[in-house]
N, C-alpha and C. Protein backbone atom coordinates (compact mmCIF):
# COMPACT_ATOMS: atom_id res chain seq x y z
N UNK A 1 9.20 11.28 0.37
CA UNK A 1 10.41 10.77 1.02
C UNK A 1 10.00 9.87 2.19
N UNK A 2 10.58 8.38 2.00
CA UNK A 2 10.04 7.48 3.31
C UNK A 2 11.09 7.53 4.39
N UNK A 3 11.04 6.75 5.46
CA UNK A 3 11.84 6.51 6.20
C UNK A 3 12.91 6.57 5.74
N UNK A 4 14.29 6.61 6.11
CA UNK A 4 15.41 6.69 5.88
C UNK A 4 16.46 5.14 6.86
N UNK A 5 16.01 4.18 6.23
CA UNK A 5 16.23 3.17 6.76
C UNK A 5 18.21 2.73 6.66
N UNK A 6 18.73 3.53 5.59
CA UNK A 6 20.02 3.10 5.02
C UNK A 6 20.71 3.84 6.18
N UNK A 7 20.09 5.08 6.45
CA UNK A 7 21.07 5.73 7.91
C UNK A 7 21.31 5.04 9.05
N UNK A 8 19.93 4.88 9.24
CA UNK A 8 20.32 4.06 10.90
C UNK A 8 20.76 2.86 10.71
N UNK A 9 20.50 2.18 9.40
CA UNK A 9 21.78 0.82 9.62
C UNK A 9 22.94 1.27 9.73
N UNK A 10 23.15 2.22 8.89
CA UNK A 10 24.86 2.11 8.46
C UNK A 10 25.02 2.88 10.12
N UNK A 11 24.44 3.85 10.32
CA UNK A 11 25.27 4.20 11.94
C UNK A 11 25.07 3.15 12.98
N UNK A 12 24.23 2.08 12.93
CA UNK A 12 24.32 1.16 13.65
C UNK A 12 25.24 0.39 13.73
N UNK A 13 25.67 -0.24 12.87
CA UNK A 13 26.46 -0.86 11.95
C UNK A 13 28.19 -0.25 12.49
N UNK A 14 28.14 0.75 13.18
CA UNK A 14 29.50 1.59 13.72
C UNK A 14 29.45 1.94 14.90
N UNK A 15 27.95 1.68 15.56
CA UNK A 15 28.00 1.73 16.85
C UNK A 15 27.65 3.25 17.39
N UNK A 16 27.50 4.22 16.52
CA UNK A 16 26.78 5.18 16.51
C UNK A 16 25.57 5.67 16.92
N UNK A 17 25.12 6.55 17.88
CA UNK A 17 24.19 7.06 18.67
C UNK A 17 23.66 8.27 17.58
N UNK A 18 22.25 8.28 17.54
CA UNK A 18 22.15 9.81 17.12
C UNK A 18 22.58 11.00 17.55
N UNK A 19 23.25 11.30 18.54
CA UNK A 19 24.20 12.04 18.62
C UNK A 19 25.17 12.26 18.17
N UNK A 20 25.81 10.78 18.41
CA UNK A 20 27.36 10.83 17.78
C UNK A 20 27.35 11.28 16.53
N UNK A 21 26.31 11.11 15.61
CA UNK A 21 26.39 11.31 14.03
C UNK A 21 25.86 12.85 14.13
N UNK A 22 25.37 13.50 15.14
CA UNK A 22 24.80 14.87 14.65
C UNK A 22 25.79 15.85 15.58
N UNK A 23 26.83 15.13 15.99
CA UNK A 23 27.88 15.94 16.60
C UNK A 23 28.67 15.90 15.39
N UNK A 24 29.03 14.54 14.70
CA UNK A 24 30.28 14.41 14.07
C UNK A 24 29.75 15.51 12.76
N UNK A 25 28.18 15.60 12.01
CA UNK A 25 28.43 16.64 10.67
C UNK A 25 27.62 18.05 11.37
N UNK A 26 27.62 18.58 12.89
CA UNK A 26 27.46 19.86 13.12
C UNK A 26 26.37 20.18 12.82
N UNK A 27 25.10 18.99 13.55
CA UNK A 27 23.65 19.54 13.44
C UNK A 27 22.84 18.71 14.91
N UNK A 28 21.60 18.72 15.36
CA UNK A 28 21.41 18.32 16.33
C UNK A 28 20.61 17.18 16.21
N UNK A 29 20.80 16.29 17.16
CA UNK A 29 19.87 15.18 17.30
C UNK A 29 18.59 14.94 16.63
N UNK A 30 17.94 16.09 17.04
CA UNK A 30 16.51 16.02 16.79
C UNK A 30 16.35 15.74 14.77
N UNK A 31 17.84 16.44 14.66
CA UNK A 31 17.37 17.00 13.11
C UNK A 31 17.83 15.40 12.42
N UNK A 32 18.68 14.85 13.04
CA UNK A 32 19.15 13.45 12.72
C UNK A 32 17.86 12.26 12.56
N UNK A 33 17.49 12.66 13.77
CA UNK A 33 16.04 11.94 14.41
C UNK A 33 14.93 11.57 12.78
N UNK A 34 15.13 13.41 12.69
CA UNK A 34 13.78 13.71 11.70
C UNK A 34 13.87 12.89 10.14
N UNK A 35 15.61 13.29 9.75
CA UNK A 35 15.79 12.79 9.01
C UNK A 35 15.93 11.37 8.44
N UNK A 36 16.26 10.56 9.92
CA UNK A 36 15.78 8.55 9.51
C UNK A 36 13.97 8.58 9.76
N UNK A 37 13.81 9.49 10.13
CA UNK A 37 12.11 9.30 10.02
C UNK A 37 11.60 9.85 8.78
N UNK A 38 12.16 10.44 7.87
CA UNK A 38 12.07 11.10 6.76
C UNK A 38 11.03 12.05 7.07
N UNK A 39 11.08 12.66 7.81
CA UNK A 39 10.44 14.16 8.26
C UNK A 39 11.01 15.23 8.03
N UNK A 40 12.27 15.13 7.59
CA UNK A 40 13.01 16.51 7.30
C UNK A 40 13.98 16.02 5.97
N UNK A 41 14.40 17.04 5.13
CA UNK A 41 14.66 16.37 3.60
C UNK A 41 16.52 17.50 3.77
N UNK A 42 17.68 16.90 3.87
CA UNK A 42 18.62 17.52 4.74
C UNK A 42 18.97 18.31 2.84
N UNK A 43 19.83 19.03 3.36
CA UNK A 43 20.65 19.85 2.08
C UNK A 43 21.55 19.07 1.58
N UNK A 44 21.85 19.31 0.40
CA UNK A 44 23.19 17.98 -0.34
C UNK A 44 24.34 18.16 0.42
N UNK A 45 24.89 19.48 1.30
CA UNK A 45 25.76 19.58 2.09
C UNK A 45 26.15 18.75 2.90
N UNK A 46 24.69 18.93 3.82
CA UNK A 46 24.21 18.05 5.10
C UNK A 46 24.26 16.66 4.53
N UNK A 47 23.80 15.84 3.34
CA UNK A 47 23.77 14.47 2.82
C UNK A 47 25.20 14.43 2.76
N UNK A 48 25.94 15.05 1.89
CA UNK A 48 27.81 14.47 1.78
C UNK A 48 28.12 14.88 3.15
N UNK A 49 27.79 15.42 4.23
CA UNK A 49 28.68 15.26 5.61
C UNK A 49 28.19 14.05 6.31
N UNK A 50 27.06 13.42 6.22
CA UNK A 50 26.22 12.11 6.60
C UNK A 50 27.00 11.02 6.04
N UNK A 51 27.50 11.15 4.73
CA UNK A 51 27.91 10.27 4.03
C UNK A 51 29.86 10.12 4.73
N UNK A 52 29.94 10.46 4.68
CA UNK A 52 31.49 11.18 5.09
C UNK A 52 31.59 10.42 6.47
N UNK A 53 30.67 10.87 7.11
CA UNK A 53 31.11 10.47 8.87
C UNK A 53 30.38 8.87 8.96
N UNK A 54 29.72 8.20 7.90
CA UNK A 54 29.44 7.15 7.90
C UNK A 54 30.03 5.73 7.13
N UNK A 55 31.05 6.52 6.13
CA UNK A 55 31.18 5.89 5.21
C UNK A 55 30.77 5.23 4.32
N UNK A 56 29.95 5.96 3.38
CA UNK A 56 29.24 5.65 2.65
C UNK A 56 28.80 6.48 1.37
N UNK A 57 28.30 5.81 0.39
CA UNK A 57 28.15 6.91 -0.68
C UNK A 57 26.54 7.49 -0.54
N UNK A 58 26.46 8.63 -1.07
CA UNK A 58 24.91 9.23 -1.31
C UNK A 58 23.96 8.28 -2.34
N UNK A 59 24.75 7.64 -3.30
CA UNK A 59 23.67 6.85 -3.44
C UNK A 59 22.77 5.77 -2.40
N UNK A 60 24.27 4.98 -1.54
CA UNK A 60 23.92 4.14 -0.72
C UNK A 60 22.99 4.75 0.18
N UNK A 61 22.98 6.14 0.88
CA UNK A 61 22.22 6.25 2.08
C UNK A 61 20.96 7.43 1.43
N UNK A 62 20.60 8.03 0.17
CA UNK A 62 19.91 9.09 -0.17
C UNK A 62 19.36 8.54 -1.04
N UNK A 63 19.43 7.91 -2.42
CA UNK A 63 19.05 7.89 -4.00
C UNK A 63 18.80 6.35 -3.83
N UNK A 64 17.45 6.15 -3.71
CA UNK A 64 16.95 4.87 -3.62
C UNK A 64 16.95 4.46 -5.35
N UNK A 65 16.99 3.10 -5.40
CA UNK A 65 16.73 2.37 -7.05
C UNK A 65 15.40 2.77 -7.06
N UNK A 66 14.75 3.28 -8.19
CA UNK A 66 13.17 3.67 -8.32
C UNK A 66 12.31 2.55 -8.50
N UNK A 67 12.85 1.28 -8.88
CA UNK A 67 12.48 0.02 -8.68
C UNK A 67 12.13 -0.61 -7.83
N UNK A 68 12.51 -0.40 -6.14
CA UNK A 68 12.58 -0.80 -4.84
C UNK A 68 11.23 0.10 -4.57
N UNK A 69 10.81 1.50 -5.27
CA UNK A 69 9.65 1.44 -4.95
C UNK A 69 7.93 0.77 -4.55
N UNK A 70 7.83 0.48 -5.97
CA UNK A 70 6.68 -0.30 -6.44
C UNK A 70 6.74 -1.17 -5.46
């Protein structure tokens, strides 16, 4: 799992603090932190409440094209 680059645009993108997004789905900063650093791999719970308070789908911010790998 790499960086998590689709998060911090899209919360940028709304003007969103890592806080604001780990207040709005009821987890803490740090764990927000970990997760655009792809240091921590969140629960599908935790992904549809990310998705929810960002507007956005789980593909857009979780399920990369396997193509964009390579």
């Amino acid at each position: 799992m790499g960086k998590n680059i689709a998060i911090k645009t899209a919360r940028a993108a709304l003007e969103m603090t890592q806080q604001d997004l780990a207040k709005a789905v009821g987890v803490s900063r740090q764990t927000i932190n970990a997760i655009e650093k792809g240091e921590y791999n969140p629960t599908i719970r935790l992904c549809r409440a990310i998705c929810r308070a960002l507007g956005k789908s789980l593909d857009e911010l979780f399920w990369e094209d396997e193509s964009d790998e390579n």
